[in-house]
PDB file of N, CA and C in Angstrom:
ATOM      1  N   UNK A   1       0.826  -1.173   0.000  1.00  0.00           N
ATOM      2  CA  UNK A   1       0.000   0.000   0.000  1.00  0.00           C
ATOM      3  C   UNK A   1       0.876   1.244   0.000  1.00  0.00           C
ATOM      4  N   UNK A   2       0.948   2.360  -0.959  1.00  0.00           N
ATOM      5  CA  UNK A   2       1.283   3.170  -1.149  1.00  0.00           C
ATOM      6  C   UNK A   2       0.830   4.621   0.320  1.00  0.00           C
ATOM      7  N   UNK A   3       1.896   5.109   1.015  1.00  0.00           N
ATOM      8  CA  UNK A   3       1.578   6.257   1.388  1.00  0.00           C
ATOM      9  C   UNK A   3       0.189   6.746   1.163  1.00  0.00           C
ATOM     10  N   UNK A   4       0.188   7.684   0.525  1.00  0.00           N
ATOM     11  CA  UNK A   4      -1.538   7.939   0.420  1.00  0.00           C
ATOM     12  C   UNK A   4      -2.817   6.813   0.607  1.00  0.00           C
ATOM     13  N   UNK A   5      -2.345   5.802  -0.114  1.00  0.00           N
ATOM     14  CA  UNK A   5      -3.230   4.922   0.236  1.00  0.00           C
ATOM     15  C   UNK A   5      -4.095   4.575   1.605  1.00  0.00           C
ATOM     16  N   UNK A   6      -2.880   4.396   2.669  1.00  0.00           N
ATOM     17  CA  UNK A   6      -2.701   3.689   4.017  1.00  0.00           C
ATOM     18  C   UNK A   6      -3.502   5.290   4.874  1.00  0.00           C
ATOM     19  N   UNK A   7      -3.042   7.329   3.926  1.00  0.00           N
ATOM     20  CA  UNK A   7      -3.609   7.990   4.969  1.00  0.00           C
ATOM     21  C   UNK A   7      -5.158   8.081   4.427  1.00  0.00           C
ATOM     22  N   UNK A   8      -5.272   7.743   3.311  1.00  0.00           N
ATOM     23  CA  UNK A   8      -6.994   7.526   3.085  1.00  0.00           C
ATOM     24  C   UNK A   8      -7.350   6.441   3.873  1.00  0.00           C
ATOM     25  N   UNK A   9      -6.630   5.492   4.285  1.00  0.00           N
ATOM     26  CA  UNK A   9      -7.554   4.274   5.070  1.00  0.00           C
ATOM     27  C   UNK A   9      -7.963   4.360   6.250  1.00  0.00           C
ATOM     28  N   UNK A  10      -6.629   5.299   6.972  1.00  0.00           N
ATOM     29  CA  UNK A  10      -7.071   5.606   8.556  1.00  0.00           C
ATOM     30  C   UNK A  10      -7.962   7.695   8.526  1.00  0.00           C
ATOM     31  N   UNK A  11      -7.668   7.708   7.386  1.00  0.00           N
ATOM     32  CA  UNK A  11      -9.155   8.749   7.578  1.00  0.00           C
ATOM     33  C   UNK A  11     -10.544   8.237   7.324  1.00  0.00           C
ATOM     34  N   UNK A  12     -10.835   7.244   6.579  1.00  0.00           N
ATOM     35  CA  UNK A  12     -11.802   6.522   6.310  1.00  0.00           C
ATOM     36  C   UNK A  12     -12.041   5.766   7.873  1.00  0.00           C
ATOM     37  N   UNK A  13     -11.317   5.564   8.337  1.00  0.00           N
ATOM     38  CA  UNK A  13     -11.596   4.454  10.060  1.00  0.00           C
ATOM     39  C   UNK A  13     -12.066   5.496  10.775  1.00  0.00           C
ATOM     40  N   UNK A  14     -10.964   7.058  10.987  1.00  0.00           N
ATOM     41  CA  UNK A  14     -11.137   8.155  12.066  1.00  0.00           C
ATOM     42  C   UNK A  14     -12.349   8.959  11.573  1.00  0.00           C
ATOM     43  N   UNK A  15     -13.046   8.724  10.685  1.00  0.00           N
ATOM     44  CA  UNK A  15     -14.342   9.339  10.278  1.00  0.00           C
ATOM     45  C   UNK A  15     -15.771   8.137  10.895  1.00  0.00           C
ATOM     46  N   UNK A  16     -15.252   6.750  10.907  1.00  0.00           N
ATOM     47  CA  UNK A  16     -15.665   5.856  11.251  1.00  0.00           C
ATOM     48  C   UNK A  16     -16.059   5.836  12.591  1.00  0.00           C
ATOM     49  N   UNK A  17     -14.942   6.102  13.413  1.00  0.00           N
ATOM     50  CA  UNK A  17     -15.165   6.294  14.800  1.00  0.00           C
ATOM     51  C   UNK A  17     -15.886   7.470  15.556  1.00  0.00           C
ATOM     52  N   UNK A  18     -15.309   8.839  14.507  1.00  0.00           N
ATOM     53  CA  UNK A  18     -16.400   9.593  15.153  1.00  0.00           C
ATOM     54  C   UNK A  18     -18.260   9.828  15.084  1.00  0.00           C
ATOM     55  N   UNK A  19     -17.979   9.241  14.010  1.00  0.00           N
ATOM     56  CA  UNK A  19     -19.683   8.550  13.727  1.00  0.00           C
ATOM     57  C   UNK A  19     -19.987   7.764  14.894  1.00  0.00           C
ATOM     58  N   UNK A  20     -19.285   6.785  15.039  1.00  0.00           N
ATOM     59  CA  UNK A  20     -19.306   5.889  16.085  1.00  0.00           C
ATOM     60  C   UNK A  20     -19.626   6.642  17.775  1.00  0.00           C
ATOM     61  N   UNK A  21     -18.732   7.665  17.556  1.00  0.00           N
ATOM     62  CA  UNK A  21     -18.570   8.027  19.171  1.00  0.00           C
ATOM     63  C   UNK A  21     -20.166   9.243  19.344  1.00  0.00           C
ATOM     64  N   UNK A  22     -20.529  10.015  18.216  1.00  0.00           N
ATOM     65  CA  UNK A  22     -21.137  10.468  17.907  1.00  0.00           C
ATOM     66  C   UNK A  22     -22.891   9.811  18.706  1.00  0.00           C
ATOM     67  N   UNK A  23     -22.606   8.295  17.917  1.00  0.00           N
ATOM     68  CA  UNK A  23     -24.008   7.228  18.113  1.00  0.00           C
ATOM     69  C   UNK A  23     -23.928   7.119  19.943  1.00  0.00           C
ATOM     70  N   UNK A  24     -22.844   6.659  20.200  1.00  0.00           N
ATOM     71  CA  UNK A  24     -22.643   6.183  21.074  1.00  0.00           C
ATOM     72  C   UNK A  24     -22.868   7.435  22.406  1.00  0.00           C
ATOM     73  N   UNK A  25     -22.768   8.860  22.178  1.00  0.00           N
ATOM     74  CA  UNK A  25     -23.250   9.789  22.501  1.00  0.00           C
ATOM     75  C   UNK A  25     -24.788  10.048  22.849  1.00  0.00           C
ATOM     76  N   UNK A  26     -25.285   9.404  21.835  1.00  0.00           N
ATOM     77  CA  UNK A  26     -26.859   9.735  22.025  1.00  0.00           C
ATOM     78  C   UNK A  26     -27.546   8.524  23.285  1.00  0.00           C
ATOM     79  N   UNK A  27     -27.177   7.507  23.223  1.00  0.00           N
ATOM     80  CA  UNK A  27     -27.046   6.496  23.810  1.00  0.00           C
ATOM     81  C   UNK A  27     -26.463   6.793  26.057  1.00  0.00           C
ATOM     82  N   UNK A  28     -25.570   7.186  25.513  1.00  0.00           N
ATOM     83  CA  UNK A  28     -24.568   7.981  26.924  1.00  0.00           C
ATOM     84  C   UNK A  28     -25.056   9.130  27.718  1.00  0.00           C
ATOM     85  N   UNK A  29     -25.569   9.981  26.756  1.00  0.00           N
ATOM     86  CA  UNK A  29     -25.162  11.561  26.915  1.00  0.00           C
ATOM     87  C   UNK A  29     -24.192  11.932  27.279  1.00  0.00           C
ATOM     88  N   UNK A  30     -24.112  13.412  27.353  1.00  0.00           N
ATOM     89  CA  UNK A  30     -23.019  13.975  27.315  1.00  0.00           C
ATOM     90  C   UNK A  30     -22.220  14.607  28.448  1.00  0.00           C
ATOM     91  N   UNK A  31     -21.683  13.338  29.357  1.00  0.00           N
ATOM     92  CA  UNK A  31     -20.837  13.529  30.557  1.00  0.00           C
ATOM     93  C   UNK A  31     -19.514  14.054  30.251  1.00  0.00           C
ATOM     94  N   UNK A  32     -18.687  14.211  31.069  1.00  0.00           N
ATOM     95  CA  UNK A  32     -17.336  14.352  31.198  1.00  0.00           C
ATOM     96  C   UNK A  32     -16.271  13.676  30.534  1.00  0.00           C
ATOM     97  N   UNK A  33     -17.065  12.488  30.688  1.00  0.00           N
ATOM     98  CA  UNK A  33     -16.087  11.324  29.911  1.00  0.00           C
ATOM     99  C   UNK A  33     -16.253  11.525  28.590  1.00  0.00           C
ATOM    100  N   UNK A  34     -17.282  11.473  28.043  1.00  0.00           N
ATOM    101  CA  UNK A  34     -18.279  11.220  26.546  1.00  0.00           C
ATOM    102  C   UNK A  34     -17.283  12.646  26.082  1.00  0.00           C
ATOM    103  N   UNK A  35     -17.390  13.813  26.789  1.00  0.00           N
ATOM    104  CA  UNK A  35     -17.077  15.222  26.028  1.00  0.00           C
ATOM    105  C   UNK A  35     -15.243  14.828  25.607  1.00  0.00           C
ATOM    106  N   UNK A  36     -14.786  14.620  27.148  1.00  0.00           N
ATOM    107  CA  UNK A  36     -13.539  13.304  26.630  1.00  0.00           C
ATOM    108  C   UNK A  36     -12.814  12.588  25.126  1.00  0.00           C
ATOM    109  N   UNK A  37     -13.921  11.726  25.207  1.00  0.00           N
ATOM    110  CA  UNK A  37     -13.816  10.999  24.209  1.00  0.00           C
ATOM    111  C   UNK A  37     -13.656  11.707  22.469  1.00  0.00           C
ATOM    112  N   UNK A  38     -14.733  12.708  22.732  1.00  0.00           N
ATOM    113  CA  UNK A  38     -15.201  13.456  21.787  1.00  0.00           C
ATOM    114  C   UNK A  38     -13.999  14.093  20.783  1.00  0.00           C
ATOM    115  N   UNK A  39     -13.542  15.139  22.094  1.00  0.00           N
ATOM    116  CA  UNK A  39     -12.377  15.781  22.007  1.00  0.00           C
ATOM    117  C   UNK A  39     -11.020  15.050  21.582  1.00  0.00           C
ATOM    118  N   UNK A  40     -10.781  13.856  22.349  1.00  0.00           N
ATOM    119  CA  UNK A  40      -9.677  13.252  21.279  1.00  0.00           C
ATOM    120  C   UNK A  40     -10.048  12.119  20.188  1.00  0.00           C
ATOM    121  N   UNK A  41     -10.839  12.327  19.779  1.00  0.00           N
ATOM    122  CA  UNK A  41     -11.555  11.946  18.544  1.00  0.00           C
ATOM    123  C   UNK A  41     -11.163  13.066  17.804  1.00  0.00           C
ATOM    124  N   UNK A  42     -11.311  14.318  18.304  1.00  0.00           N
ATOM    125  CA  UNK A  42     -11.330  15.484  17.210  1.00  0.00           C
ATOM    126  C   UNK A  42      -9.698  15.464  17.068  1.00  0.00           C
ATOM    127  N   UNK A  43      -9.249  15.817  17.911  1.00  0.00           N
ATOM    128  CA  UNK A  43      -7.744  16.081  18.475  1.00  0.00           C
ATOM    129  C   UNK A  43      -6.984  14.975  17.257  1.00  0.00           C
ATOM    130  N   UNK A  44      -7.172  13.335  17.232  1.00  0.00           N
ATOM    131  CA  UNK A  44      -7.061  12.589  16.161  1.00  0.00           C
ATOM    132  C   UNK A  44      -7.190  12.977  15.047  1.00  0.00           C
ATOM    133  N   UNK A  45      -7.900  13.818  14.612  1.00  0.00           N
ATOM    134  CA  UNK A  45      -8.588  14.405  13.319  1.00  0.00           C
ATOM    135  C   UNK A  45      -7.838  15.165  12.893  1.00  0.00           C
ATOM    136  N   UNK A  46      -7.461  16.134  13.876  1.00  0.00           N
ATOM    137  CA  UNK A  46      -6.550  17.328  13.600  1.00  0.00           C
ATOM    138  C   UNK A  46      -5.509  16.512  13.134  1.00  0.00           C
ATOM    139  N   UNK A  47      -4.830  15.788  13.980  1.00  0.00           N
ATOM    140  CA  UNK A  47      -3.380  15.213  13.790  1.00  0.00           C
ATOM    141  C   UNK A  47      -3.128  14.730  12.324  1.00  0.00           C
ATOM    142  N   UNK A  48      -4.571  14.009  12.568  1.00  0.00           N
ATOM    143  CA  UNK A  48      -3.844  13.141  10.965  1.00  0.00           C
ATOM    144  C   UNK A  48      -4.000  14.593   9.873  1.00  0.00           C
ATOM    145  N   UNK A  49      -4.401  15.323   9.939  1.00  0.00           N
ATOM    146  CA  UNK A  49      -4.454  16.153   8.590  1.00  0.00           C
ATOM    147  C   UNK A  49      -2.795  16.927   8.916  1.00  0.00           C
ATOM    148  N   UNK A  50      -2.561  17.675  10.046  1.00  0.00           N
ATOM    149  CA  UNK A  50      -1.523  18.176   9.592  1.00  0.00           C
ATOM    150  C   UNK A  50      -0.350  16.614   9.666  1.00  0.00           C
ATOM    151  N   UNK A  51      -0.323  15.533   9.982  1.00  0.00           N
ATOM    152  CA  UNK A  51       0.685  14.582   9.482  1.00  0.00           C
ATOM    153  C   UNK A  51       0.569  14.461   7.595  1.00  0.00           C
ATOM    154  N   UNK A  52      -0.771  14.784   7.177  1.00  0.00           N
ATOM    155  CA  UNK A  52      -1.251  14.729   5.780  1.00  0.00           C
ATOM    156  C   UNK A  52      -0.510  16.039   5.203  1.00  0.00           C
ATOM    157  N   UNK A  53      -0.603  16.754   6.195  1.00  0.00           N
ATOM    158  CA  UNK A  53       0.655  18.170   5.459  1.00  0.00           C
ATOM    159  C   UNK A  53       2.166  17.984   5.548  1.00  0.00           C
ATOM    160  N   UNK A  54       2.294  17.423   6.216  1.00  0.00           N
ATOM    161  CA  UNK A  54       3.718  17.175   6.454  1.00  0.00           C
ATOM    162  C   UNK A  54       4.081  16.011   5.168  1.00  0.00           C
ATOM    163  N   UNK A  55       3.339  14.828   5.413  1.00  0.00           N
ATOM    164  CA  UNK A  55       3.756  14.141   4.407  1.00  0.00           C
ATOM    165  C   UNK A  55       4.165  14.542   2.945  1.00  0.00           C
ATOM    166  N   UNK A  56       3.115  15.397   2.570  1.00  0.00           N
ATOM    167  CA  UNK A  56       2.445  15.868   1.710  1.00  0.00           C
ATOM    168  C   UNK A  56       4.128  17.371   1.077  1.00  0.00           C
ATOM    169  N   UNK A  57       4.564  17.857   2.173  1.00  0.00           N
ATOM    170  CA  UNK A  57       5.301  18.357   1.884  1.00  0.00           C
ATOM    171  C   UNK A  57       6.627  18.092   1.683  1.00  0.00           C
ATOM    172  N   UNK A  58       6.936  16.694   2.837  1.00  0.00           N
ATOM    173  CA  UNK A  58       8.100  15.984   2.365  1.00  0.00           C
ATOM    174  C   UNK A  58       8.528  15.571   1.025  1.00  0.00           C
ATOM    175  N   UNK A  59       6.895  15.128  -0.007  1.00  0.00           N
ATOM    176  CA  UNK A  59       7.386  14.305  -1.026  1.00  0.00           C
ATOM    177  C   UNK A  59       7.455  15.595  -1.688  1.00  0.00           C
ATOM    178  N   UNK A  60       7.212  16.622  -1.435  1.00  0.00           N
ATOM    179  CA  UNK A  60       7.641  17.979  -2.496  1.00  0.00           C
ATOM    180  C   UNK A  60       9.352  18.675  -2.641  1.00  0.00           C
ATOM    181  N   UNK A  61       9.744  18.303  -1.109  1.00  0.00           N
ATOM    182  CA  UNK A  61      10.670  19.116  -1.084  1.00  0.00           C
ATOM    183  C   UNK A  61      11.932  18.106  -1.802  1.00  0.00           C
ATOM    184  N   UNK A  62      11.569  16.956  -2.064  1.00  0.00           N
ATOM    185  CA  UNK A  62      12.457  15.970  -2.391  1.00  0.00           C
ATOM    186  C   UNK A  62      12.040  15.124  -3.600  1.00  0.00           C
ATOM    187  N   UNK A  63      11.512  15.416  -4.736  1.00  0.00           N
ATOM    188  CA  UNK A  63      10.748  15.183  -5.900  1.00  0.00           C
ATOM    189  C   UNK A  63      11.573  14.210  -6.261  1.00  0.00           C
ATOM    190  N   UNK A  64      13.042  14.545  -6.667  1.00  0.00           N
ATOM    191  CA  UNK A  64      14.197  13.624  -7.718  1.00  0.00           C
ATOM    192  C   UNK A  64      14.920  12.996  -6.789  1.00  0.00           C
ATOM    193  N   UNK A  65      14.773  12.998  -5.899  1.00  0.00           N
ATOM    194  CA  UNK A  65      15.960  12.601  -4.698  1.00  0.00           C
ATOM    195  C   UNK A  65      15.981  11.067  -4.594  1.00  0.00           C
ATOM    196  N   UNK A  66      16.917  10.465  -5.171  1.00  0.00           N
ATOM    197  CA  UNK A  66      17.052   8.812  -4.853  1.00  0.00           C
ATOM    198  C   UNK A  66      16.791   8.920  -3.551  1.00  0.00           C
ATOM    199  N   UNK A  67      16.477   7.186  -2.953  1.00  0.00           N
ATOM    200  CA  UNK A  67      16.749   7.197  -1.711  1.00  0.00           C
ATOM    201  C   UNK A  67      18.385   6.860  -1.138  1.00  0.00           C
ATOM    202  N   UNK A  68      18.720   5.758  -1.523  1.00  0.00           N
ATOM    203  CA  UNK A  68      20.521   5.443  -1.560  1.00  0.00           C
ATOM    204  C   UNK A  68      20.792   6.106  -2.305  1.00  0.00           C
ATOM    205  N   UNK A  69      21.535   6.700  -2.521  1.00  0.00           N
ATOM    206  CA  UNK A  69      22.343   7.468  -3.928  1.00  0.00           C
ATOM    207  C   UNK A  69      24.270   7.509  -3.863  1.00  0.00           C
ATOM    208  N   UNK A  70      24.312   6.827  -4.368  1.00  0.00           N
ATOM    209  CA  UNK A  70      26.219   6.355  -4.038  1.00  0.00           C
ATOM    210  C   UNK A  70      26.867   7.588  -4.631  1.00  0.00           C
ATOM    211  N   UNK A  71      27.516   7.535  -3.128  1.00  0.00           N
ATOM    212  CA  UNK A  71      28.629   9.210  -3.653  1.00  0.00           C
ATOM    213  C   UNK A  71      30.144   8.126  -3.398  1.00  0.00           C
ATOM    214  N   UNK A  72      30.698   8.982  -4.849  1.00  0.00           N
ATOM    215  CA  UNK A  72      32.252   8.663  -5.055  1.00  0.00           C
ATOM    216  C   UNK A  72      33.103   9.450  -4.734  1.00  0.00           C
ATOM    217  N   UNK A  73      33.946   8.716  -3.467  1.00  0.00           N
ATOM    218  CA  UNK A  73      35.049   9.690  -3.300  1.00  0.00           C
ATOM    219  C   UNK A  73      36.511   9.361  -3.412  1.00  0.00           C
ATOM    220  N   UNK A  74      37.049  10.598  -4.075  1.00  0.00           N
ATOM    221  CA  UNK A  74      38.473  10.280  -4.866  1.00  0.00           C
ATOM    222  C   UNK A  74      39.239   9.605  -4.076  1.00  0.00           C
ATOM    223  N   UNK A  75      40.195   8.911  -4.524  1.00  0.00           N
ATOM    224  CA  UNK A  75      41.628   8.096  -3.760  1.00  0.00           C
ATOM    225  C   UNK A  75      42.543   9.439  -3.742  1.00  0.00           C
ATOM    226  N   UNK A  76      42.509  10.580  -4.331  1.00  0.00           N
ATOM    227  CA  UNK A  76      43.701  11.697  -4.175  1.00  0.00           C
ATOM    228  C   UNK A  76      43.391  12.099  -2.910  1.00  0.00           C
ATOM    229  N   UNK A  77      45.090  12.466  -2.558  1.00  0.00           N
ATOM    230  CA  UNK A  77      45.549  13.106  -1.279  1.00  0.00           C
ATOM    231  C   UNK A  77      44.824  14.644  -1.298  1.00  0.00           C
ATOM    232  N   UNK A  78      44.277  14.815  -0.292  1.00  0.00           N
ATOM    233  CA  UNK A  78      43.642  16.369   0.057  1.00  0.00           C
ATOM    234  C   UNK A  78      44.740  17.445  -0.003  1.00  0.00           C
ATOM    235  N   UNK A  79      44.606  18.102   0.090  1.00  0.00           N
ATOM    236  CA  UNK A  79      45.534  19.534  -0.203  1.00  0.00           C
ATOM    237  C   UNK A  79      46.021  19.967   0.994  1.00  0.00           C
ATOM    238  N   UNK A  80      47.171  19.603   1.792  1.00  0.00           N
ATOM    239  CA  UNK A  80      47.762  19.727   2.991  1.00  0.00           C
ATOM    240  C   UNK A  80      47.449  21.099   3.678  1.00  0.00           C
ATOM    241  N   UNK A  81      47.112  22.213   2.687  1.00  0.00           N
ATOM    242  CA  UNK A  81      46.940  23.493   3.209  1.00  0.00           C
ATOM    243  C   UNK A  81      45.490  23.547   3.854  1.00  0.00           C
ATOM    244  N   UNK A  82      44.750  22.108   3.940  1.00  0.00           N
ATOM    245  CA  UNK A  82      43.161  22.546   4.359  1.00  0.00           C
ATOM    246  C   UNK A  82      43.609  21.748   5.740  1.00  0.00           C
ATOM    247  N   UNK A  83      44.226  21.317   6.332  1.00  0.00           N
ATOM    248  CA  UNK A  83      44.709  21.273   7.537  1.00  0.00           C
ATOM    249  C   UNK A  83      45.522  21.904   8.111  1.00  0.00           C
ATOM    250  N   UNK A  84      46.152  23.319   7.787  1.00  0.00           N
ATOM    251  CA  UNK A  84      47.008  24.020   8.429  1.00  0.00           C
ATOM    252  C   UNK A  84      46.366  24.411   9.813  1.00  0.00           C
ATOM    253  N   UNK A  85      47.216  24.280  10.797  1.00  0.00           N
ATOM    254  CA  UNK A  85      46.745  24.667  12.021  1.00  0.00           C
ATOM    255  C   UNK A  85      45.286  23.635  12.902  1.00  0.00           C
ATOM    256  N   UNK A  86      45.753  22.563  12.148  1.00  0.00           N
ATOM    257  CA  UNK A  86      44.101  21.996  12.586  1.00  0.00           C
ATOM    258  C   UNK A  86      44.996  21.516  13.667  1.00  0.00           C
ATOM    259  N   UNK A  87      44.277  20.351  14.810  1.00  0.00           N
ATOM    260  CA  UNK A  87      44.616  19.395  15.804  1.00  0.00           C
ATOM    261  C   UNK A  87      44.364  18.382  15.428  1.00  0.00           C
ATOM    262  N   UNK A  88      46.017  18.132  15.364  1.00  0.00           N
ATOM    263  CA  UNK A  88      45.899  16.138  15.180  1.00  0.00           C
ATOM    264  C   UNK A  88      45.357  15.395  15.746  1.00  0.00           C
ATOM    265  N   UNK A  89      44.374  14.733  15.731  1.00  0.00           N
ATOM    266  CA  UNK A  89      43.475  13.330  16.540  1.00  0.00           C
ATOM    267  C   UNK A  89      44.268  12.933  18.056  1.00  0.00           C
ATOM    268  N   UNK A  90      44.619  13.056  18.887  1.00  0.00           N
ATOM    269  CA  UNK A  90      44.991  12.173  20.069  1.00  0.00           C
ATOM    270  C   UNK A  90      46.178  13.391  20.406  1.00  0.00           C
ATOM    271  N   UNK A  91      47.266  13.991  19.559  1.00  0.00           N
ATOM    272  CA  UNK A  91      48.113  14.848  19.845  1.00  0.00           C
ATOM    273  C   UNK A  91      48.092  15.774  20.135  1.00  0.00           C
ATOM    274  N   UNK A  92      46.780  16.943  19.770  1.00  0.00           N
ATOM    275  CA  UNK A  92      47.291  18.096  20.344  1.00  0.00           C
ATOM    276  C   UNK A  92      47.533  18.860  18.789  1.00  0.00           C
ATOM    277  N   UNK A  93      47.679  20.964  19.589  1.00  0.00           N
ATOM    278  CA  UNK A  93      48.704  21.423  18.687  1.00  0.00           C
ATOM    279  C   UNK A  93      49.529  21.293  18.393  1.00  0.00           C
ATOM    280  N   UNK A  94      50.251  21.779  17.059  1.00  0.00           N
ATOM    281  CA  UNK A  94      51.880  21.522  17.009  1.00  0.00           C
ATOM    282  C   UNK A  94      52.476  22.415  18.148  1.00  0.00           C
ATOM    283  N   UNK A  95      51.885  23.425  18.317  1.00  0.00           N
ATOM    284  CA  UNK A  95      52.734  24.323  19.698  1.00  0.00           C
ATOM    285  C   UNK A  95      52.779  23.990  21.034  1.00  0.00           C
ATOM    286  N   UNK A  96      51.713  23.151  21.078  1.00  0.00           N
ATOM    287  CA  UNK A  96      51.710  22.873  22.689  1.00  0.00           C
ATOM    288  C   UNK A  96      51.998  21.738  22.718  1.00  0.00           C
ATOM    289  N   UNK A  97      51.836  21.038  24.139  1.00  0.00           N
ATOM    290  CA  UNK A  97      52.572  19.651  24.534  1.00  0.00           C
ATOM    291  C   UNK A  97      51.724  19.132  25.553  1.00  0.00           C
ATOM    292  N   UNK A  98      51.381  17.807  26.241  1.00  0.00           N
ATOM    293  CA  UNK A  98      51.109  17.583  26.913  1.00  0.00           C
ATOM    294  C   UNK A  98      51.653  17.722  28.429  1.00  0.00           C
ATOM    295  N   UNK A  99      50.900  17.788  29.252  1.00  0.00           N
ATOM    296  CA  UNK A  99      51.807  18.794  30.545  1.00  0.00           C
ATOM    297  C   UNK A  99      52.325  17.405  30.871  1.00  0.00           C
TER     298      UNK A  99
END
């Protein structure tokens, strides 16, 4: 099942349930709990739409983008001048010393 597919299925269920909670309302009335329920029913609702924006914007911002995409990197020696002054791994500056 394709992305879209799977967020049409659980909006098709979360439309399901609030029908559901809706019935089940008339049945209950409308206590503390029931208003509860209601609310993260809605709260669900909200979520999945902005997760539906988000998704929705991920596959935009990344249209051509392989997912693996193999980067080649040269066997040539780097240019000694892009480490001037750096710190050698475990040693230290060249100026200083360990006490």
């Amino acid at each position: 099942m394709s992305l879209q597919d799977e967020l049409t299925a659980v909006e098709r269920n979360l439309t399901e349930l609030i029908r559901s909670v809706a019935r089940l309302e008339e049945h209950i009335g409308a206590g503390l709990d029931m208003r509860r329920v209601r609310s993260d029913a809605n709260h669900l609702r909200e979520s999945l739409g902005l997760l539906k924006e988000s998704a929705a914007g991920a596959k935009q911002a990344r249209p051509g983008a392989a997912k693996d995409e193999m980067v080649t990197v040269s066997d040539a020696p780097y240019d000694p001048a892009l480490w001037k002054g750096a710190d050698d791994e475990g040693l230290g500056a060249e100026d200083r010393h360990a006490p």
